[in-house]
PDB file of N, CA and C in Angstrom:
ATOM      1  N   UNK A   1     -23.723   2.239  -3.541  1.00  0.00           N
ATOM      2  CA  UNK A   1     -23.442   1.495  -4.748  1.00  0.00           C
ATOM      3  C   UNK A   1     -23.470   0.004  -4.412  1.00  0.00           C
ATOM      4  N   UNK A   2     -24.228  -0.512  -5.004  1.00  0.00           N
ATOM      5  CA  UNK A   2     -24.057  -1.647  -4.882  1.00  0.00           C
ATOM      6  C   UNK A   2     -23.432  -3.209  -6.354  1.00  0.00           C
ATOM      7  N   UNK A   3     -22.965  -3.948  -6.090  1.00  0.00           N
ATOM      8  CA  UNK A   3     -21.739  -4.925  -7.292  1.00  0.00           C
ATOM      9  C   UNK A   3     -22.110  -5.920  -6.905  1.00  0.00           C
ATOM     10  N   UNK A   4     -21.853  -6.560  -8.070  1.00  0.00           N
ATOM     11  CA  UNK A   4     -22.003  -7.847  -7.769  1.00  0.00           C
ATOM     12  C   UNK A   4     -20.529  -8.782  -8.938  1.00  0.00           C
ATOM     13  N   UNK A   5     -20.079  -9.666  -8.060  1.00  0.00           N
ATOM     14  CA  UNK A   5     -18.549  -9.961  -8.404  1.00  0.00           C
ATOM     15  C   UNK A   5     -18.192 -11.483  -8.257  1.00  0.00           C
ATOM     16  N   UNK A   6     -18.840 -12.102  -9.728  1.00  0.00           N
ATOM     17  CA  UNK A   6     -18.934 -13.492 -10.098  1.00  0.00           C
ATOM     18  C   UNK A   6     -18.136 -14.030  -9.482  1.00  0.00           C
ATOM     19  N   UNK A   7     -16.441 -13.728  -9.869  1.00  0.00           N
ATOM     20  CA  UNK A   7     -15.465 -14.616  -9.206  1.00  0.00           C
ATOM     21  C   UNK A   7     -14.642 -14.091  -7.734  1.00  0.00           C
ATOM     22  N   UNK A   8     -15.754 -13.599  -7.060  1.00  0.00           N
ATOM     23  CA  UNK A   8     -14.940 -13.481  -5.412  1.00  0.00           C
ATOM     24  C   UNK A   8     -15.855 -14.925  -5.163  1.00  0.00           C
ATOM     25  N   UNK A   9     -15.006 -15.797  -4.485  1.00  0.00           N
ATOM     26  CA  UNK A   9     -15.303 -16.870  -4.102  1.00  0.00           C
ATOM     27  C   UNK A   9     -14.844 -17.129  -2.413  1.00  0.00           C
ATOM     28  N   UNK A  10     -14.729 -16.559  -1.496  1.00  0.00           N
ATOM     29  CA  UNK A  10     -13.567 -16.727  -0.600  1.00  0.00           C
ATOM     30  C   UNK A  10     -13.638 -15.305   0.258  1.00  0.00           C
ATOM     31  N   UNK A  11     -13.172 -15.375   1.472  1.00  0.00           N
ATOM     32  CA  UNK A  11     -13.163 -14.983   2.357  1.00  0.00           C
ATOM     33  C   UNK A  11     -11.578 -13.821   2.028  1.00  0.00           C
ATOM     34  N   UNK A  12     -10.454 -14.496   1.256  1.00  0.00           N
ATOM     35  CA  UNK A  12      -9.414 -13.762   0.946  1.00  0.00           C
ATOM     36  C   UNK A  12      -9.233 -12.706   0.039  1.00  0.00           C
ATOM     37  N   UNK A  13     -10.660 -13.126  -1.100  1.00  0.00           N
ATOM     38  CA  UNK A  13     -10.988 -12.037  -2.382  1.00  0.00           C
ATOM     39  C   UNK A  13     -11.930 -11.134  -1.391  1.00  0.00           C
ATOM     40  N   UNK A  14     -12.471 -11.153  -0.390  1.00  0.00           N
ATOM     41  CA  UNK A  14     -13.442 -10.330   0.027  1.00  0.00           C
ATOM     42  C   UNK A  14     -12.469  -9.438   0.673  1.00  0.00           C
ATOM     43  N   UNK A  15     -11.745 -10.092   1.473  1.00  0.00           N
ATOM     44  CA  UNK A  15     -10.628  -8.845   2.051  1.00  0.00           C
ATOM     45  C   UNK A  15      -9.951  -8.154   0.677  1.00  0.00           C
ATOM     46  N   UNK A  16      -9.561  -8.738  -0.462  1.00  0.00           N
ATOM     47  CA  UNK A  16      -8.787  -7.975  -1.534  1.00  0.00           C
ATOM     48  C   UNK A  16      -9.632  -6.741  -1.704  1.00  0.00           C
ATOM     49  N   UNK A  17     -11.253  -7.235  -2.185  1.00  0.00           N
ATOM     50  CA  UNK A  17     -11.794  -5.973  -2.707  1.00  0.00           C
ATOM     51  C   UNK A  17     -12.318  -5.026  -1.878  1.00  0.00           C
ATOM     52  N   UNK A  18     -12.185  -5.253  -0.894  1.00  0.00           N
ATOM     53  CA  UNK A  18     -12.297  -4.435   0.633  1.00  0.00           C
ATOM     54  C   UNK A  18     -10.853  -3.545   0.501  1.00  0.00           C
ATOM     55  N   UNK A  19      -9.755  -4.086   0.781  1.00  0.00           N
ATOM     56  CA  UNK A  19      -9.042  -3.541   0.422  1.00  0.00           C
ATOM     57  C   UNK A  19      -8.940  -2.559  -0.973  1.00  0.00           C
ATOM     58  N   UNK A  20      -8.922  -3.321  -1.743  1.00  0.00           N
ATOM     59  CA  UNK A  20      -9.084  -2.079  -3.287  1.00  0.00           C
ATOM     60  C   UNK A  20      -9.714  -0.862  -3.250  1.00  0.00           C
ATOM     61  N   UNK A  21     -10.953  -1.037  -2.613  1.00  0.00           N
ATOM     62  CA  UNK A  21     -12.083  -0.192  -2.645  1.00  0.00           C
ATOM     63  C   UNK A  21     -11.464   1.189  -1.629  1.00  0.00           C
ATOM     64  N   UNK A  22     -10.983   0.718  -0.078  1.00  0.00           N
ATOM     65  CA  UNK A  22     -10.135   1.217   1.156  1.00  0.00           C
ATOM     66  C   UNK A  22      -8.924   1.675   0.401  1.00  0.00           C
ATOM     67  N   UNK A  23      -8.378   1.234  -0.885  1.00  0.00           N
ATOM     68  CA  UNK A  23      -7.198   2.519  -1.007  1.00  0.00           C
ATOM     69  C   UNK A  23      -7.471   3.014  -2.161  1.00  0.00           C
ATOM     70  N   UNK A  24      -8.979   3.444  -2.661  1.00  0.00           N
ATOM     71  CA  UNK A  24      -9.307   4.656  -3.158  1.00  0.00           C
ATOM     72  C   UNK A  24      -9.946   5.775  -2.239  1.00  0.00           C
ATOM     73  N   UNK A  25     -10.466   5.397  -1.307  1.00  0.00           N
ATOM     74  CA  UNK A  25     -10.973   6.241  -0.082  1.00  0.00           C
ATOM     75  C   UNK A  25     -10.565   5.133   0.979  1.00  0.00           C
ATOM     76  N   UNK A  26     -10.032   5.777   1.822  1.00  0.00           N
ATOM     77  CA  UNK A  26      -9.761   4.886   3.380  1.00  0.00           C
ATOM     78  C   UNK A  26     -10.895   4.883   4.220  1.00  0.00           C
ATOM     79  N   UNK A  27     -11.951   5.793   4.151  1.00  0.00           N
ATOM     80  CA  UNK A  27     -13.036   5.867   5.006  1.00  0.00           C
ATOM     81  C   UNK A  27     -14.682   5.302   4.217  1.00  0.00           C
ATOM     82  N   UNK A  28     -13.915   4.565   3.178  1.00  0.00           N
ATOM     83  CA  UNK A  28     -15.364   3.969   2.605  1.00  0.00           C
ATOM     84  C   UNK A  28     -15.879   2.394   3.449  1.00  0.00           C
ATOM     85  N   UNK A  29     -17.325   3.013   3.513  1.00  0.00           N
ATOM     86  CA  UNK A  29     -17.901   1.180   4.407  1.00  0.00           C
ATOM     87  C   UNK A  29     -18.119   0.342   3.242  1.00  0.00           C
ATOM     88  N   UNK A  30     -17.403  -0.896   3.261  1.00  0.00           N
ATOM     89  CA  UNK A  30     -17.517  -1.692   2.329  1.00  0.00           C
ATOM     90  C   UNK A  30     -18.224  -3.391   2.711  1.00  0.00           C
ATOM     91  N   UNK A  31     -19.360  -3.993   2.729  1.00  0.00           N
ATOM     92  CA  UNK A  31     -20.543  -4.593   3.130  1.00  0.00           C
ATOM     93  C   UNK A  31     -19.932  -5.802   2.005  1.00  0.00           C
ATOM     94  N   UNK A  32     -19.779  -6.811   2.428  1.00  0.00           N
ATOM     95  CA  UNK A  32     -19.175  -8.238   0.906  1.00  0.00           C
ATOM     96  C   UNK A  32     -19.683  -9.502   1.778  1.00  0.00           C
ATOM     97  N   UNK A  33     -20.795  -9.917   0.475  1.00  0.00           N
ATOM     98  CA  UNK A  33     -21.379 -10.667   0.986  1.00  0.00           C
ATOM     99  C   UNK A  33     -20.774 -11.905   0.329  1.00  0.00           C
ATOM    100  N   UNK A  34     -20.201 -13.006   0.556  1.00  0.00           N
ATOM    101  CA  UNK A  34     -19.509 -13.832  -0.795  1.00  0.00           C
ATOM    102  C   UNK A  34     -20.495 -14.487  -1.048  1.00  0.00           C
ATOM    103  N   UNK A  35     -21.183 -15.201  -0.004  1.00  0.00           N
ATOM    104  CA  UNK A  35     -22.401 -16.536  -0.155  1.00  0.00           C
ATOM    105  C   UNK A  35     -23.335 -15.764  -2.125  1.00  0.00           C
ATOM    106  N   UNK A  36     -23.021 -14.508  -1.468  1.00  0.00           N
ATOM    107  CA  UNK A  36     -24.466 -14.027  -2.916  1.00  0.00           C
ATOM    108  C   UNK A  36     -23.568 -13.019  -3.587  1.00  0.00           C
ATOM    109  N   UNK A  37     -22.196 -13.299  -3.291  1.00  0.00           N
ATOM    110  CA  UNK A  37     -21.171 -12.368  -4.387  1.00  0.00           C
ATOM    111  C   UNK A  37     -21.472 -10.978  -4.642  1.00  0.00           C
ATOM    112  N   UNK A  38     -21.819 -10.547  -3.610  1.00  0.00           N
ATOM    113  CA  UNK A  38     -22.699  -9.236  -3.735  1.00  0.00           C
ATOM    114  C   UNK A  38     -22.129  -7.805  -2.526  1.00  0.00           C
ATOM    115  N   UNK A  39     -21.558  -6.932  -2.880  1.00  0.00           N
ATOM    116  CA  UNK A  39     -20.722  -5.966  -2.288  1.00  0.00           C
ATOM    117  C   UNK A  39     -21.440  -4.933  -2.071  1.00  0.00           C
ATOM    118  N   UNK A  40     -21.181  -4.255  -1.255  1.00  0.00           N
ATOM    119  CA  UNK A  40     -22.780  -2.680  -1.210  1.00  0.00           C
ATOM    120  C   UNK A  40     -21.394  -2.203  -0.418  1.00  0.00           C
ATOM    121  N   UNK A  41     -21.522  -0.269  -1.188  1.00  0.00           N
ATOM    122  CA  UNK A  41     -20.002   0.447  -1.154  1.00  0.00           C
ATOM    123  C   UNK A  41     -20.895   1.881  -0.486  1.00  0.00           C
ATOM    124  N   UNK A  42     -20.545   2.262   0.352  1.00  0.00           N
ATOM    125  CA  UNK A  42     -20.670   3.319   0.773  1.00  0.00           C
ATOM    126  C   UNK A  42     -19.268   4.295   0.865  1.00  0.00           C
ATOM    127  N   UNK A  43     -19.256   5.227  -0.293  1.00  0.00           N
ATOM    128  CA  UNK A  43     -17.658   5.727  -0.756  1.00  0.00           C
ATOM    129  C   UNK A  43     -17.726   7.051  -1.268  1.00  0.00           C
ATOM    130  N   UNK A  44     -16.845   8.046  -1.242  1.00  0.00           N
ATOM    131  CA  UNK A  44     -16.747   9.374  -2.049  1.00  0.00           C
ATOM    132  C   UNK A  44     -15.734   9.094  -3.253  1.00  0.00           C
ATOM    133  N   UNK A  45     -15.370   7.966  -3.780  1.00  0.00           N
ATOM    134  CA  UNK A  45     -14.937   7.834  -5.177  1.00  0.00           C
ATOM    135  C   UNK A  45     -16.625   7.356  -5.495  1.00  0.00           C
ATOM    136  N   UNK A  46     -16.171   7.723  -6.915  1.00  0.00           N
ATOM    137  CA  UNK A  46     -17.034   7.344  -7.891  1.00  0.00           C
ATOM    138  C   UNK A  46     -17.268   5.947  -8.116  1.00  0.00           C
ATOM    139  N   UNK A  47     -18.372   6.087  -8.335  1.00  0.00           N
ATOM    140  CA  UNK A  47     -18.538   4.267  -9.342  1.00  0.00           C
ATOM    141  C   UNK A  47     -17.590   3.854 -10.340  1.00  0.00           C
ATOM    142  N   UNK A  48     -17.139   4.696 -11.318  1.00  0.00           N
ATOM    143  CA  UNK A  48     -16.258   4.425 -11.942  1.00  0.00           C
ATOM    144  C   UNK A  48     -15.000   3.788 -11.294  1.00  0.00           C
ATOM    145  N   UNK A  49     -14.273   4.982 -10.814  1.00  0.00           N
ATOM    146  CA  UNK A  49     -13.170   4.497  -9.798  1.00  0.00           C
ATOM    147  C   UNK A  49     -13.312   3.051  -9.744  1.00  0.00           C
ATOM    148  N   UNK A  50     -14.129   2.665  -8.696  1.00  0.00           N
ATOM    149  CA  UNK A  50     -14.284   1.405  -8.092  1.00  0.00           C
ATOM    150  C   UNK A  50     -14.123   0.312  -8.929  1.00  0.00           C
ATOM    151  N   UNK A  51     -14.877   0.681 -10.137  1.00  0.00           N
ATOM    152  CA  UNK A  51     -15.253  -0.390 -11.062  1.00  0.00           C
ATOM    153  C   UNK A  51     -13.749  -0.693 -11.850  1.00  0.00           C
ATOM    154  N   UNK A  52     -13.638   0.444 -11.942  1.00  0.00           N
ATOM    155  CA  UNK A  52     -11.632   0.388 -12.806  1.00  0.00           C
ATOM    156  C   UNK A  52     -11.026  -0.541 -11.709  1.00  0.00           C
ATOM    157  N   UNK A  53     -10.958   0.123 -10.476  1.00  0.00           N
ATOM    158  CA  UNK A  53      -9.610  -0.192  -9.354  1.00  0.00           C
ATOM    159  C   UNK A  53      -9.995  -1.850  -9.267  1.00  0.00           C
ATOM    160  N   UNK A  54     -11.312  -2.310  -8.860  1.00  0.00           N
ATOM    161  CA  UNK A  54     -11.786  -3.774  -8.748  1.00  0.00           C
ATOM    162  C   UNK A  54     -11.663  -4.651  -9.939  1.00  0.00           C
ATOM    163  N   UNK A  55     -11.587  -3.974 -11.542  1.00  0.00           N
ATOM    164  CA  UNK A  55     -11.697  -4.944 -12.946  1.00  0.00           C
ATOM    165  C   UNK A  55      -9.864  -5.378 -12.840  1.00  0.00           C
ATOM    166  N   UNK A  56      -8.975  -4.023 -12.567  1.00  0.00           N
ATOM    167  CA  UNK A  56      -7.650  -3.916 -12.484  1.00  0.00           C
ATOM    168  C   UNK A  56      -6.685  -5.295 -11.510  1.00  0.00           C
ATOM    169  N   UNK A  57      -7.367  -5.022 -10.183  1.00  0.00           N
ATOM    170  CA  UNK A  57      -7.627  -6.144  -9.270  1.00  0.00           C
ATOM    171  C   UNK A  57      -7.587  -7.819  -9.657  1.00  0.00           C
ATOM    172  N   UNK A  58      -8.536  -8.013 -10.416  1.00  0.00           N
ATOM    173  CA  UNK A  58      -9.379  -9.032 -11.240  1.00  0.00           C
ATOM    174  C   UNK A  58     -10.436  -9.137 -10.294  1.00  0.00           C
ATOM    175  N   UNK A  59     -11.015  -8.601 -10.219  1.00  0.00           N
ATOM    176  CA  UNK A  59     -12.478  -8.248  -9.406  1.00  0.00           C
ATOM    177  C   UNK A  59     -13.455  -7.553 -10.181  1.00  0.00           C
ATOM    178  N   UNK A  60     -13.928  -7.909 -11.544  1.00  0.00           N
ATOM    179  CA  UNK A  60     -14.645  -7.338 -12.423  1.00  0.00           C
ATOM    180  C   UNK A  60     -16.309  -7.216 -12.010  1.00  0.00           C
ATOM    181  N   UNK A  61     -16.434  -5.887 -11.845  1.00  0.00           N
ATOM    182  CA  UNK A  61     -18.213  -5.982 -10.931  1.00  0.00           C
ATOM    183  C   UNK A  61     -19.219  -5.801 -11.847  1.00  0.00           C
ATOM    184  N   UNK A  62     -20.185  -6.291 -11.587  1.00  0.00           N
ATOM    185  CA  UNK A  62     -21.154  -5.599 -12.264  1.00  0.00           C
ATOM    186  C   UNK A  62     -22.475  -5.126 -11.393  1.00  0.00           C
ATOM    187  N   UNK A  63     -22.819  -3.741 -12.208  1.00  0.00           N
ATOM    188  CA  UNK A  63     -23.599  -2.987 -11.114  1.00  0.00           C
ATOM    189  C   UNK A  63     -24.925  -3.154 -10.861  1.00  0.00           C
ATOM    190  N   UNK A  64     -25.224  -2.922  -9.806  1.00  0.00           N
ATOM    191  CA  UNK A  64     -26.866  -3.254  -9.254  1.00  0.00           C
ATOM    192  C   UNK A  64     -27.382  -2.557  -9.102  1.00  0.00           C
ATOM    193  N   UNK A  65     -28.335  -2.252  -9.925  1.00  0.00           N
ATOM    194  CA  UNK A  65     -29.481  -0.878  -9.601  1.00  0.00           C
ATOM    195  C   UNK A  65     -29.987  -0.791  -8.605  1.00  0.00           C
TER     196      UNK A  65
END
């Protein structure tokens, strides 16, 4: 899955949504690129999940085909 997440700006929102993502599955690889705001999720939650747990956050994604 890959997101893309206008307002991570920072090295501290990248750990948040790293984190967010890590306590819906603890064993998901989570790839956050900030320079291009751009996250690639390797996870057994759903897209949904993610997208709830990260909007909830204030980490609102939007998805990349």
């Amino acid at each position: 899955m890959k997101f893309r997440i206008e307002n991570m700006t920072c090295s501290g929102c990248a750990r948040s949504v790293t984190a967010t993502i890590q306590e819906l599955d603890e064993n998901a690889k989570v790839n956050v690129d900030v320079v291009s705001k751009m996250v690639e999720v390797e996870s057994s939650a759903s897209e949904s999940e993610i997208i709830a747990a990260l909007t909830e956050d204030g980490f609102p994604p939007e998805t990349i085909a």
